[in-house]
Protein backbone atom coordinates (compact mmCIF):
# COMPACT_ATOMS: atom_id res chain seq x y z
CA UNK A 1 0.00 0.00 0.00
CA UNK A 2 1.43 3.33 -0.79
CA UNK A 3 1.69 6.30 1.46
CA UNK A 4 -0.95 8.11 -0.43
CA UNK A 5 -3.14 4.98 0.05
CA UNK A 6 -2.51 5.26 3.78
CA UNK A 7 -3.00 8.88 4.14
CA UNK A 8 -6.74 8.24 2.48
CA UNK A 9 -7.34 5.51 4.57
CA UNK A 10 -6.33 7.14 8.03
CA UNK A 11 -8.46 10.45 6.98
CA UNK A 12 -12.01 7.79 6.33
CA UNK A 13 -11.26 6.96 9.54
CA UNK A 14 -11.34 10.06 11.26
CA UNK A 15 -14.19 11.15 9.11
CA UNK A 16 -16.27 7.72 10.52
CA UNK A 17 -15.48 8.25 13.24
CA UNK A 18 -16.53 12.14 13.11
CA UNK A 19 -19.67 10.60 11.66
CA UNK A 20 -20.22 8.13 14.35
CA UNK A 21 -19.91 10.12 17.07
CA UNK A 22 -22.35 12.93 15.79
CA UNK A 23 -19.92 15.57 14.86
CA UNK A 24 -20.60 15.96 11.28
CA UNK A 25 -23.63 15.12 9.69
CA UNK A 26 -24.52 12.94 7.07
CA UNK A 27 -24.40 15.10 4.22
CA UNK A 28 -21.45 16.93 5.47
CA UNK A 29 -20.01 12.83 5.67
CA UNK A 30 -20.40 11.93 1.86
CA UNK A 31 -19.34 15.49 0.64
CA UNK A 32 -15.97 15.09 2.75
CA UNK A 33 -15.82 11.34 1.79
CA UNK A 34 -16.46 12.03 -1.79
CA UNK A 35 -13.20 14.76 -1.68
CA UNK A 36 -10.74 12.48 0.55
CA UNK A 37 -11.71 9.94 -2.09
CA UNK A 38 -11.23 11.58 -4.93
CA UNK A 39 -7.72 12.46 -4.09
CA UNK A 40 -6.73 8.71 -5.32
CA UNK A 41 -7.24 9.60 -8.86
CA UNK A 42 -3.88 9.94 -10.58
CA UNK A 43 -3.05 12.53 -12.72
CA UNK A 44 -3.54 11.54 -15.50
CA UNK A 45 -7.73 10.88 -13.93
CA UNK A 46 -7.30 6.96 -13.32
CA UNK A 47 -9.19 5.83 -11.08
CA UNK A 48 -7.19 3.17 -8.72
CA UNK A 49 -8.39 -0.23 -8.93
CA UNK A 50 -9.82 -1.86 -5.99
CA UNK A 51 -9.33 -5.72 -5.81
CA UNK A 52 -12.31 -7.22 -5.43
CA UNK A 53 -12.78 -11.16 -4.45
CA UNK A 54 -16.59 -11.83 -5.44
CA UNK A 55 -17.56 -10.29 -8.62
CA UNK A 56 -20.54 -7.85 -8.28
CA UNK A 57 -22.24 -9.96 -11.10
CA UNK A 58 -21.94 -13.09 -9.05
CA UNK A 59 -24.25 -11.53 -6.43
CA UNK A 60 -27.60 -10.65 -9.01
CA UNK A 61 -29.54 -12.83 -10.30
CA UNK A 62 -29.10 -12.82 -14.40
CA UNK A 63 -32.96 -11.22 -14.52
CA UNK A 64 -31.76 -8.49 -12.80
CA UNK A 65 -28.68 -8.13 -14.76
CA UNK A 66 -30.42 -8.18 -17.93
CA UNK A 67 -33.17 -5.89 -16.78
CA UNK A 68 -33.46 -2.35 -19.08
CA UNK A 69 -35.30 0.51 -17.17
CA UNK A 70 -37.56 2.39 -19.25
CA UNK A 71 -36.40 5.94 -19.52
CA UNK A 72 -38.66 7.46 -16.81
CA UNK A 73 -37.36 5.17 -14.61
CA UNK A 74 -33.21 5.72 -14.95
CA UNK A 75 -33.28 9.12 -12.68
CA UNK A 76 -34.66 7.44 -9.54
CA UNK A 77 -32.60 4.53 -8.52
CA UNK A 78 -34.84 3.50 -5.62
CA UNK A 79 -36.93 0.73 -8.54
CA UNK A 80 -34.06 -0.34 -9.41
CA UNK A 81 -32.35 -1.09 -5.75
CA UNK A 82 -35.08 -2.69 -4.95
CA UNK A 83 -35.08 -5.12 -8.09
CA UNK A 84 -31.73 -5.52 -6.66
CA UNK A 85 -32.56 -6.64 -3.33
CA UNK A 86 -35.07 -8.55 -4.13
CA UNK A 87 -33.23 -10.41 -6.78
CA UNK A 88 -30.68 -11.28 -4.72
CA UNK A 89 -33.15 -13.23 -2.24
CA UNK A 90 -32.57 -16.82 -2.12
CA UNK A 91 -34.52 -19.11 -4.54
CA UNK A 92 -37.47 -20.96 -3.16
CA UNK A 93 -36.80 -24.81 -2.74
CA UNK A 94 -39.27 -26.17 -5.26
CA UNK A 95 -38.50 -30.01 -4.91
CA UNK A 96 -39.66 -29.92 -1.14
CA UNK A 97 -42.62 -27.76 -2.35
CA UNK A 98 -44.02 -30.04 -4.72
CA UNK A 99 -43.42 -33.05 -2.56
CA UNK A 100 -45.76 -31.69 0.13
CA UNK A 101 -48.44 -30.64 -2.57
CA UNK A 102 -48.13 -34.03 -4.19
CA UNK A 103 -48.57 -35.94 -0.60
CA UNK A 104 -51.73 -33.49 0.18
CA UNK A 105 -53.29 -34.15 -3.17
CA UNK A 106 -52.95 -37.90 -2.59
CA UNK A 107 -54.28 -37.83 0.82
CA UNK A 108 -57.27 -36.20 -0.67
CA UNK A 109 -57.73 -38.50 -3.45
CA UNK A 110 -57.36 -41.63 -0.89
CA UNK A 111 -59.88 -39.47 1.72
CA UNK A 112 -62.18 -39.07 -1.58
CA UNK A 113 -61.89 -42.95 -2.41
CA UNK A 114 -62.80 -44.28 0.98
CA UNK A 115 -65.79 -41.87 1.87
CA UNK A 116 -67.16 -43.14 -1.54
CA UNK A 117 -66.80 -46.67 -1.26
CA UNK A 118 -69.24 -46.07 1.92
C-alpha cells in the first residue's frame, strides 16, 4: 500500500469516526468522503483499482442483470435497488414444495376414495 493509500485511509477513519460520534452530519459525511476519495485519482484521472474477491455480477440474479429501465425510470434509482434486493433473495426450494403438494393431493384422493366406497 502506498503512502498516499494510507493517508486516504487514516483520513475515512477520522471522518467515521466524526460521523459516528455525531460531529458531522450525514451530508457533510459523503461530501468530505467524496473529496478524501477523490484524491486517489492519478493525474492523469485513473481511477485506482480496488481488488475485489466476489464479482458484483456473481451476487444478481441474471434477470436483474439483464433488466433495461424504461427511460422514466433511470433518474430514480430506488426501482431499481429494490429489483436488486429482491433479486438477490434466495430461490425458493421447489422439490420440497411439490413433494408436500403431491402428498396433500394424494391424501385427498385416498380421503375421496374411501368416503365413496361407503
Amino acid at each position: 500500500m502506498t503512502e498516499r493509500e494510507q493517508a486516504v485511509n487514516r483520513d475515512l477513519r477520522a471522518l467515521d469516526e466524526a460521523h459516528r460520534l455525531g460531529r458531522i452530519t450525514r451530508a457533510d459525511y459523503r461530501a468530505r468522503r467524496r473529496r478524501v476519495l477523490q484524491s486517489l485519482h492519478d493525474s492523469s484521472n485513473v481511477v485506482t483499482a480496488r481488488k475485489v474477491l466476489v464479482q458484483p455480477d456473481a451476487l444478481t440474479a441474471p434477470r436483474a442483470r439483464h433488466r433495461q429501465m424504461p427511460s422514466g425510470e433511470a433518474s430514480s434509482g430506488s426501482g431499481s435497488a429494490l429489483t436488486n434486493l429482491l433479486s438477490m433473495r434466495p430461490a425458493i426450494a421447489w422439490k420440497p414444495l411439490l413433494a408436500l403438494t403431491a402428498g396433500v393431493v394424494m391424501l385427498i384422493l385416498l380421503t375421496w376414495w374411501l368416503l365413496r366406497g361407503e
